[in-house]
PDB file of N, CA and C in Angstrom:
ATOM      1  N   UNK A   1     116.374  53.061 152.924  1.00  0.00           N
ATOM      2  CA  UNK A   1     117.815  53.284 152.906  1.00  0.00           C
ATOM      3  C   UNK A   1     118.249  53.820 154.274  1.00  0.00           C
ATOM      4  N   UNK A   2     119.191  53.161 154.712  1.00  0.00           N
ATOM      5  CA  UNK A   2     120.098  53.844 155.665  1.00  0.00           C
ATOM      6  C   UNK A   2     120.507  55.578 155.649  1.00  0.00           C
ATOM      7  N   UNK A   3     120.292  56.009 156.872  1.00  0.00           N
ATOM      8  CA  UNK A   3     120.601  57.321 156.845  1.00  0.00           C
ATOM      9  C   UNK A   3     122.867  57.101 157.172  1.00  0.00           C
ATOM     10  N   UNK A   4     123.053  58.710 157.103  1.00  0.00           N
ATOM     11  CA  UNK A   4     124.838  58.470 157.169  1.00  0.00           C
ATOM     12  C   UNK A   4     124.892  58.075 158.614  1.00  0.00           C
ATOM     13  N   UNK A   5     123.883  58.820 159.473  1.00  0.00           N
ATOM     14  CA  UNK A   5     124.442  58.870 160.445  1.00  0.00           C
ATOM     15  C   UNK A   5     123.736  57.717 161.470  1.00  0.00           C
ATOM     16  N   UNK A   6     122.746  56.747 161.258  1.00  0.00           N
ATOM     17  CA  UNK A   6     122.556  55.378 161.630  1.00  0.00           C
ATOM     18  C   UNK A   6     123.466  54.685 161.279  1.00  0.00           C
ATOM     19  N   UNK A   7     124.528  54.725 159.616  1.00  0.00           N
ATOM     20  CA  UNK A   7     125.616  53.972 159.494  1.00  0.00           C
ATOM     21  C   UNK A   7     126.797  54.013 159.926  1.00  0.00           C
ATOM     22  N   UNK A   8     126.805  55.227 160.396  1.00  0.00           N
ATOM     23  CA  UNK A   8     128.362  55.701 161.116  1.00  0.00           C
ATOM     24  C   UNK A   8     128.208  54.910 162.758  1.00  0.00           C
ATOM     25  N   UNK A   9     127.041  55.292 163.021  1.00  0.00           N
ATOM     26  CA  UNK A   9     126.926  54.811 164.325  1.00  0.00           C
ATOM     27  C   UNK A   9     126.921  52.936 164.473  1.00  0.00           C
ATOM     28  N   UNK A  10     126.789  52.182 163.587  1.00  0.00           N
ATOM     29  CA  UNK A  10     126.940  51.117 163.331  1.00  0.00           C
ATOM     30  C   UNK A  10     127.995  50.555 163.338  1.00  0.00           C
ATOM     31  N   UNK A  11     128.673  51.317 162.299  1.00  0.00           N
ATOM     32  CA  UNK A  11     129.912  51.032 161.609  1.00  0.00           C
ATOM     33  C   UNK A  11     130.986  51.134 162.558  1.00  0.00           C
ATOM     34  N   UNK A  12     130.866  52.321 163.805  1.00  0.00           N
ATOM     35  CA  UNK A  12     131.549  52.804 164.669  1.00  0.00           C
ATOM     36  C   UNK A  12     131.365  51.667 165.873  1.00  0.00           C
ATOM     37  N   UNK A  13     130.605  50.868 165.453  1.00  0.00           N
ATOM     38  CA  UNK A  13     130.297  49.594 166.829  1.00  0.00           C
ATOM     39  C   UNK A  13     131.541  48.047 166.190  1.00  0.00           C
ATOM     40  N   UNK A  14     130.802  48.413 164.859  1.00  0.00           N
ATOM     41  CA  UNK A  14     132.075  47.201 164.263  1.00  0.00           C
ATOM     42  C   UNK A  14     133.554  47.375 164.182  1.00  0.00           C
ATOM     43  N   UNK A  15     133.650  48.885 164.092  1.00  0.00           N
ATOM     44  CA  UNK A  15     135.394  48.831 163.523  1.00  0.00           C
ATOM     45  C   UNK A  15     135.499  49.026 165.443  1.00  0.00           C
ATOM     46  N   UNK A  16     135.246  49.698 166.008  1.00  0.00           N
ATOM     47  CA  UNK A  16     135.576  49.160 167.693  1.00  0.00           C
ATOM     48  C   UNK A  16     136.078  47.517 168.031  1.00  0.00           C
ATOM     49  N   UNK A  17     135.124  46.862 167.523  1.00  0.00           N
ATOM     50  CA  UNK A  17     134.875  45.479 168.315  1.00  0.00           C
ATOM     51  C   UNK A  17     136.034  44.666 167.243  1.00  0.00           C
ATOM     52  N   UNK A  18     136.164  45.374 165.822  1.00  0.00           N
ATOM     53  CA  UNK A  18     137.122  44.290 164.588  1.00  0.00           C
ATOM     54  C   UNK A  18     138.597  45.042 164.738  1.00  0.00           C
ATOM     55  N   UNK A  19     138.782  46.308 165.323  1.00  0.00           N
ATOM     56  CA  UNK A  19     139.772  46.557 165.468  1.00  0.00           C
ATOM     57  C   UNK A  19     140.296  46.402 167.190  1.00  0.00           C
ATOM     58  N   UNK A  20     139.412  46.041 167.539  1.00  0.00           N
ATOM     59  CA  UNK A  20     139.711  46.336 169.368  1.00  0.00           C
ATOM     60  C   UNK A  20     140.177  47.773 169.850  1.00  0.00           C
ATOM     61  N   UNK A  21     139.342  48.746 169.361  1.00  0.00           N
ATOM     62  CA  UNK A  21     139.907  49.483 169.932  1.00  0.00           C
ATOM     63  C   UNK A  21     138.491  50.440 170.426  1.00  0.00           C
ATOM     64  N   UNK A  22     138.200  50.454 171.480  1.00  0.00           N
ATOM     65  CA  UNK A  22     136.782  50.848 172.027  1.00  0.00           C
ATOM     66  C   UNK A  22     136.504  52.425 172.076  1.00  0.00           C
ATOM     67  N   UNK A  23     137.814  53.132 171.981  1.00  0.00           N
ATOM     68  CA  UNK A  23     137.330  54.695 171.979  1.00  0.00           C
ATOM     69  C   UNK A  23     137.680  55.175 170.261  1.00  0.00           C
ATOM     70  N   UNK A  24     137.506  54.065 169.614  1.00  0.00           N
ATOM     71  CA  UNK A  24     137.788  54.733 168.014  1.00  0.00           C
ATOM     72  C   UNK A  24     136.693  55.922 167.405  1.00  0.00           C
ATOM     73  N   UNK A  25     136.944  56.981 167.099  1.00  0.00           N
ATOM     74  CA  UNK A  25     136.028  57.790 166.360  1.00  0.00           C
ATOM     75  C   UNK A  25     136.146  57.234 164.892  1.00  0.00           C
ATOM     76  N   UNK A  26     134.675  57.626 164.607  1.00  0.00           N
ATOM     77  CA  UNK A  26     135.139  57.380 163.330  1.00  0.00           C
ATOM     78  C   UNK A  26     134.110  58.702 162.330  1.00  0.00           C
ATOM     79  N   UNK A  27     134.480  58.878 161.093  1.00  0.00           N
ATOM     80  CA  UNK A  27     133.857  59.755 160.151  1.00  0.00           C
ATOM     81  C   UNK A  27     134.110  58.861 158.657  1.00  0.00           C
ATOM     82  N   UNK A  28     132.642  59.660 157.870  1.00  0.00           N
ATOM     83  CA  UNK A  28     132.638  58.953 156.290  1.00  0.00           C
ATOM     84  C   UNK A  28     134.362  58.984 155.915  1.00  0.00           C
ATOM     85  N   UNK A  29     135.053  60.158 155.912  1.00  0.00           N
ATOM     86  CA  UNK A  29     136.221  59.989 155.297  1.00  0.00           C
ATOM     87  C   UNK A  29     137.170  58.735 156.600  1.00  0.00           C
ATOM     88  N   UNK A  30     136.810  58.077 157.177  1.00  0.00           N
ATOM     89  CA  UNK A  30     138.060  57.768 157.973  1.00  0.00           C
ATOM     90  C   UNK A  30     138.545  55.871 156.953  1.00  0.00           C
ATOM     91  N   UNK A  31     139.555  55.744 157.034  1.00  0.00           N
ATOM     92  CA  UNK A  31     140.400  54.564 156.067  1.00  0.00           C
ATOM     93  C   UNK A  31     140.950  53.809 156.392  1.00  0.00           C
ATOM     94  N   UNK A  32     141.837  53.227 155.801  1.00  0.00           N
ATOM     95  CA  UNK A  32     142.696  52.497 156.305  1.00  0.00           C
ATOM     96  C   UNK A  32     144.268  53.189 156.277  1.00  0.00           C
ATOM     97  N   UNK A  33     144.192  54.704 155.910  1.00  0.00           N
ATOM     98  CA  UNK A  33     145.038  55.471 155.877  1.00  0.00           C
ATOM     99  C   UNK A  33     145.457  56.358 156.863  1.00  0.00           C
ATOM    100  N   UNK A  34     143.715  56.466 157.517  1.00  0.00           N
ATOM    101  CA  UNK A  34     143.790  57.084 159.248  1.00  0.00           C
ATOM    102  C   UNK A  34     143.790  56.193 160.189  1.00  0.00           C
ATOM    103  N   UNK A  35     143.772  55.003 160.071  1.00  0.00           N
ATOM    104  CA  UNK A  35     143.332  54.230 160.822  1.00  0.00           C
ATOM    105  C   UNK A  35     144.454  53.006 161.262  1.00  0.00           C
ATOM    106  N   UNK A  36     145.922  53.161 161.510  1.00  0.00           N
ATOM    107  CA  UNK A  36     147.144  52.277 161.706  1.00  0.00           C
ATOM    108  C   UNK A  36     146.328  50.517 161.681  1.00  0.00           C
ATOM    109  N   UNK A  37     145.420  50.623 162.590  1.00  0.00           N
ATOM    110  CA  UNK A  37     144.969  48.833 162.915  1.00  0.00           C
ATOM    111  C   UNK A  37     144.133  48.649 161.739  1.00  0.00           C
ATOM    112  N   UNK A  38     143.591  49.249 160.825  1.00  0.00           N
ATOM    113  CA  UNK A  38     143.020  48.667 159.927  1.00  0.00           C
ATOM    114  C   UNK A  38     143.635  48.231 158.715  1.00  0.00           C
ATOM    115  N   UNK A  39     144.324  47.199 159.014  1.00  0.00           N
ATOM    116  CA  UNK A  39     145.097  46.484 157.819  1.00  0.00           C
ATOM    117  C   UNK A  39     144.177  45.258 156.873  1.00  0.00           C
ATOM    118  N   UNK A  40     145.187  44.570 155.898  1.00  0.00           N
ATOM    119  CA  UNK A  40     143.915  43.467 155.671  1.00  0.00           C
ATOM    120  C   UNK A  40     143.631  42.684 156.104  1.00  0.00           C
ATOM    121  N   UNK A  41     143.888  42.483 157.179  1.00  0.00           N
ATOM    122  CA  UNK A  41     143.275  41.080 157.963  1.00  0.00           C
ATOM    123  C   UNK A  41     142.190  41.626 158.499  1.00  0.00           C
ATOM    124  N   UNK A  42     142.119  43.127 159.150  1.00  0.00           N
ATOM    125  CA  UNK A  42     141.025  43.666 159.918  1.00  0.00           C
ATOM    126  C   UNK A  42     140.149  44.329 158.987  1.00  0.00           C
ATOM    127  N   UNK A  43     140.153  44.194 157.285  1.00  0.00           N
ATOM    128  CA  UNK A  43     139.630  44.824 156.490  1.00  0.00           C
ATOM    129  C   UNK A  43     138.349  43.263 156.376  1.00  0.00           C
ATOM    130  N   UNK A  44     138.836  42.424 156.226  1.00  0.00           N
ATOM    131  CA  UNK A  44     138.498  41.121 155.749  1.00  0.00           C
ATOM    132  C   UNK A  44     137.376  40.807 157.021  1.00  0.00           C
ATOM    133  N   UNK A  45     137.748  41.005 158.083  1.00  0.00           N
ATOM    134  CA  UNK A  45     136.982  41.615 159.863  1.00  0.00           C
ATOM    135  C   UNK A  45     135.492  42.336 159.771  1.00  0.00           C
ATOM    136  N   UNK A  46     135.983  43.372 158.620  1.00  0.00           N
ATOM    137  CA  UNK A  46     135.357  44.694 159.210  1.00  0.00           C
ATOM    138  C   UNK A  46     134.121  44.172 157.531  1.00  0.00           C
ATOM    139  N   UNK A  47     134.498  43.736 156.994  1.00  0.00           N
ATOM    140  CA  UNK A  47     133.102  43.247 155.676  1.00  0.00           C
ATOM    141  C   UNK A  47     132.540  41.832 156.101  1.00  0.00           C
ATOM    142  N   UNK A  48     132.944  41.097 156.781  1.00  0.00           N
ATOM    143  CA  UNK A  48     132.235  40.279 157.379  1.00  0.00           C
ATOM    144  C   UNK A  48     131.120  40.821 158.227  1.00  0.00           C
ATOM    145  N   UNK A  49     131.869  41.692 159.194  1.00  0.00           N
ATOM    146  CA  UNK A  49     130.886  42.234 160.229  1.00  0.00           C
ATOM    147  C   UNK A  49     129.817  43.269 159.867  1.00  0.00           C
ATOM    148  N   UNK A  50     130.068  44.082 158.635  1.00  0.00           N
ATOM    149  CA  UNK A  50     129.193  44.626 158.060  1.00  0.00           C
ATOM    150  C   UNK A  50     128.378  43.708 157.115  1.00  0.00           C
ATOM    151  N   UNK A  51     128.040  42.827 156.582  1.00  0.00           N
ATOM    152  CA  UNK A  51     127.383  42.029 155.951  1.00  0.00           C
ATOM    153  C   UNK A  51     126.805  41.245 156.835  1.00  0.00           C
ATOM    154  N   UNK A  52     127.050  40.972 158.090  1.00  0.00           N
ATOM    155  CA  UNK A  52     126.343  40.376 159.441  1.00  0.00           C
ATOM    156  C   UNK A  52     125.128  41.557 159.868  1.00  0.00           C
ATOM    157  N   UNK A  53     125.807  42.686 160.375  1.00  0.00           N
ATOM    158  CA  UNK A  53     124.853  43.611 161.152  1.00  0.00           C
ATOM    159  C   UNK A  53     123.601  43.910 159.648  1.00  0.00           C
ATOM    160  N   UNK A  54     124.080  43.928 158.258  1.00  0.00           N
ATOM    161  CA  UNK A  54     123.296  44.660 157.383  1.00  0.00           C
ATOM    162  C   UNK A  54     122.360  43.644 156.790  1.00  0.00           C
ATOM    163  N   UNK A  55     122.363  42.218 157.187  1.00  0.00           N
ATOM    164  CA  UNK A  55     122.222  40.979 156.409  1.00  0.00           C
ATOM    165  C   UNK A  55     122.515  41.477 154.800  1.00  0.00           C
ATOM    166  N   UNK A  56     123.424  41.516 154.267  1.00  0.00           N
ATOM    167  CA  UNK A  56     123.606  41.521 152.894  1.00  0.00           C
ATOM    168  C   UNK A  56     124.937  40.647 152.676  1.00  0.00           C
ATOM    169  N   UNK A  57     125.220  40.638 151.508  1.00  0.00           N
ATOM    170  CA  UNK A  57     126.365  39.977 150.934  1.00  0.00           C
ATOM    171  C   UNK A  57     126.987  40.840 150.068  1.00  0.00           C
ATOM    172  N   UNK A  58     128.129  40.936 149.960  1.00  0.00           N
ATOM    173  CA  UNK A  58     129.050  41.705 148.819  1.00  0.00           C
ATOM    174  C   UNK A  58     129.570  41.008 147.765  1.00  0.00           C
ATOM    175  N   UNK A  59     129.641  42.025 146.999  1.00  0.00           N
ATOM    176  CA  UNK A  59     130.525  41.019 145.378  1.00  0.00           C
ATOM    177  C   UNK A  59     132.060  41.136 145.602  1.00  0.00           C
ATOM    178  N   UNK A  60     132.480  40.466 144.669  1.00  0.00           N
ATOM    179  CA  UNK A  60     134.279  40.832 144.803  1.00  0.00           C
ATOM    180  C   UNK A  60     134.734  41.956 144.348  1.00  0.00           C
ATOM    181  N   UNK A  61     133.791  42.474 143.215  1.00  0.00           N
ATOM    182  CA  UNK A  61     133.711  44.001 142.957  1.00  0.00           C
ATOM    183  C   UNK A  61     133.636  45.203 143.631  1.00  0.00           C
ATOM    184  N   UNK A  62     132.653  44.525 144.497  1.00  0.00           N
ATOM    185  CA  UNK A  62     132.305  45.629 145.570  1.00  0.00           C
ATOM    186  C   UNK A  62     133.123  45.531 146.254  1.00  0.00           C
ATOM    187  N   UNK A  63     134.096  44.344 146.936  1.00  0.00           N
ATOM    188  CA  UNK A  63     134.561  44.308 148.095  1.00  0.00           C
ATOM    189  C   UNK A  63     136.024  45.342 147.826  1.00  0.00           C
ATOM    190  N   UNK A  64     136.335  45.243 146.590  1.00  0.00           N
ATOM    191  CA  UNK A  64     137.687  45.695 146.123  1.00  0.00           C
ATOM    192  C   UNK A  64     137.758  46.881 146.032  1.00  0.00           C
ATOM    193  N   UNK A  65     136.563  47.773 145.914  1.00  0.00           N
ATOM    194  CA  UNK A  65     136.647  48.792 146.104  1.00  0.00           C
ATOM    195  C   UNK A  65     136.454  49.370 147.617  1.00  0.00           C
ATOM    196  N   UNK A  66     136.317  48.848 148.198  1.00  0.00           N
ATOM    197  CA  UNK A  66     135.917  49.558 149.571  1.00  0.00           C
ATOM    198  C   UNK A  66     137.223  49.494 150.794  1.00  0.00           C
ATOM    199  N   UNK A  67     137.343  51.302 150.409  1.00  0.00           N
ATOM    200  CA  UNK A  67     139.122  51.826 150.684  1.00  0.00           C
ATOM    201  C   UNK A  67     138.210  52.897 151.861  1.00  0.00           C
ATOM    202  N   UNK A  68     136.559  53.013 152.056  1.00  0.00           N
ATOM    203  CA  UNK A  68     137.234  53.875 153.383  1.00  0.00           C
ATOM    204  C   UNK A  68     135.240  53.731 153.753  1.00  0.00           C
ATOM    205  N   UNK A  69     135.071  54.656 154.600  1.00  0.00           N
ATOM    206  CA  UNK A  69     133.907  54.680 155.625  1.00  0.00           C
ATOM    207  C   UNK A  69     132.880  54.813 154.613  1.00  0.00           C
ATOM    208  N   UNK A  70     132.894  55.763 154.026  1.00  0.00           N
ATOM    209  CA  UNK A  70     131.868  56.491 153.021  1.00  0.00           C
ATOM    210  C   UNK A  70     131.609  55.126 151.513  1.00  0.00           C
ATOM    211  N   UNK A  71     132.760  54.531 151.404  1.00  0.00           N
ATOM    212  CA  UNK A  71     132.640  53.396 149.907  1.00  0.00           C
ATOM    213  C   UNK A  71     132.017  52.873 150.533  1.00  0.00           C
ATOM    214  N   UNK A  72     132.145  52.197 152.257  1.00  0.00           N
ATOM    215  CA  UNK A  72     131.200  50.384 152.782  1.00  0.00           C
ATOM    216  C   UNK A  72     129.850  51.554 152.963  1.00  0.00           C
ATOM    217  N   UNK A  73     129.561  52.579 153.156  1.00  0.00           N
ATOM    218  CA  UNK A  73     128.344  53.033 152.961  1.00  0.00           C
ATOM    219  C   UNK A  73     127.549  53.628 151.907  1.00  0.00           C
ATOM    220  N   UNK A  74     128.443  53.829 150.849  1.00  0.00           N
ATOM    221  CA  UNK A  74     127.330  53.170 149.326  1.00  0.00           C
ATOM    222  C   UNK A  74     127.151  52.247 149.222  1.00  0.00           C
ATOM    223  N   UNK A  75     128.058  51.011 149.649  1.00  0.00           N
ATOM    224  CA  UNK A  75     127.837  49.849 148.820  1.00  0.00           C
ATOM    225  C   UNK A  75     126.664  49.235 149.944  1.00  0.00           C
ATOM    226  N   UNK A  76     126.278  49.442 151.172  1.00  0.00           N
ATOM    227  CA  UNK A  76     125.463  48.993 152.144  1.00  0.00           C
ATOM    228  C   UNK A  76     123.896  49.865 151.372  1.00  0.00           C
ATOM    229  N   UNK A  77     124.575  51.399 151.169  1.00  0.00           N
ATOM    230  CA  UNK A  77     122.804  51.492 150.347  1.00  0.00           C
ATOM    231  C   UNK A  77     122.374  50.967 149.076  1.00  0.00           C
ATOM    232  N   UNK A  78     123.449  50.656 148.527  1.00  0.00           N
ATOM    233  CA  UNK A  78     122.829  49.793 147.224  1.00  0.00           C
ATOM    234  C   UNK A  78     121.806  48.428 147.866  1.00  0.00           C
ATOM    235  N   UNK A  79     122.554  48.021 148.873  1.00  0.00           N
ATOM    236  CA  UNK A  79     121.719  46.571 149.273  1.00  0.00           C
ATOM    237  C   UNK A  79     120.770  46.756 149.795  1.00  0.00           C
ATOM    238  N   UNK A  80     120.415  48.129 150.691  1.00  0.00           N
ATOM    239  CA  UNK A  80     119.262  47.972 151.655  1.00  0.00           C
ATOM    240  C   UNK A  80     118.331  49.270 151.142  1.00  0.00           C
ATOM    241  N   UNK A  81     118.133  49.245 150.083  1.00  0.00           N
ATOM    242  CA  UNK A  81     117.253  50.356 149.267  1.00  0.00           C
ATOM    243  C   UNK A  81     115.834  49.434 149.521  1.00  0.00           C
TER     244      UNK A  81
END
């Protein structure tokens, strides 16, 4: 399993490169509520690119729930246990 902080550091490479924005911080709590550019087009961005870097695939279940940093990193340790 992924540790938090190998996934933050990951995650912090994708929402950079899917949001364009290269000095983004990011933390488990950060959303689409802190985050103005992460709308759904860049949501739709940002689970592609995590299912690329993680080789996994998501359900529509899973995908529907995933509202912030900390949800795409349960649903990434369910896959890579």
């Amino acid at each position: 399993m992924i540790s938090e902080d190998e996934f933050l550091t990951m995650i912090t490479d994708i929402l950079r490169s899917e949001l364009d924005k290269g000095d983004l911080t990011i933390k488990m709590s950060s959303s689409p509520r802190t985050i103005s550019e992460w709308d759904s087009l860049a949501q739709i961005r940002i689970i592609m690119g995590i299912e690329r870097a993680f080789s996994i695939q998501l359900d529509a279940e899973e995908i529907e729930g995933l509202d912030s940093v900390k949800a795409f990193y349960e649903a990434v340790s369910r896959h890579t246990r």
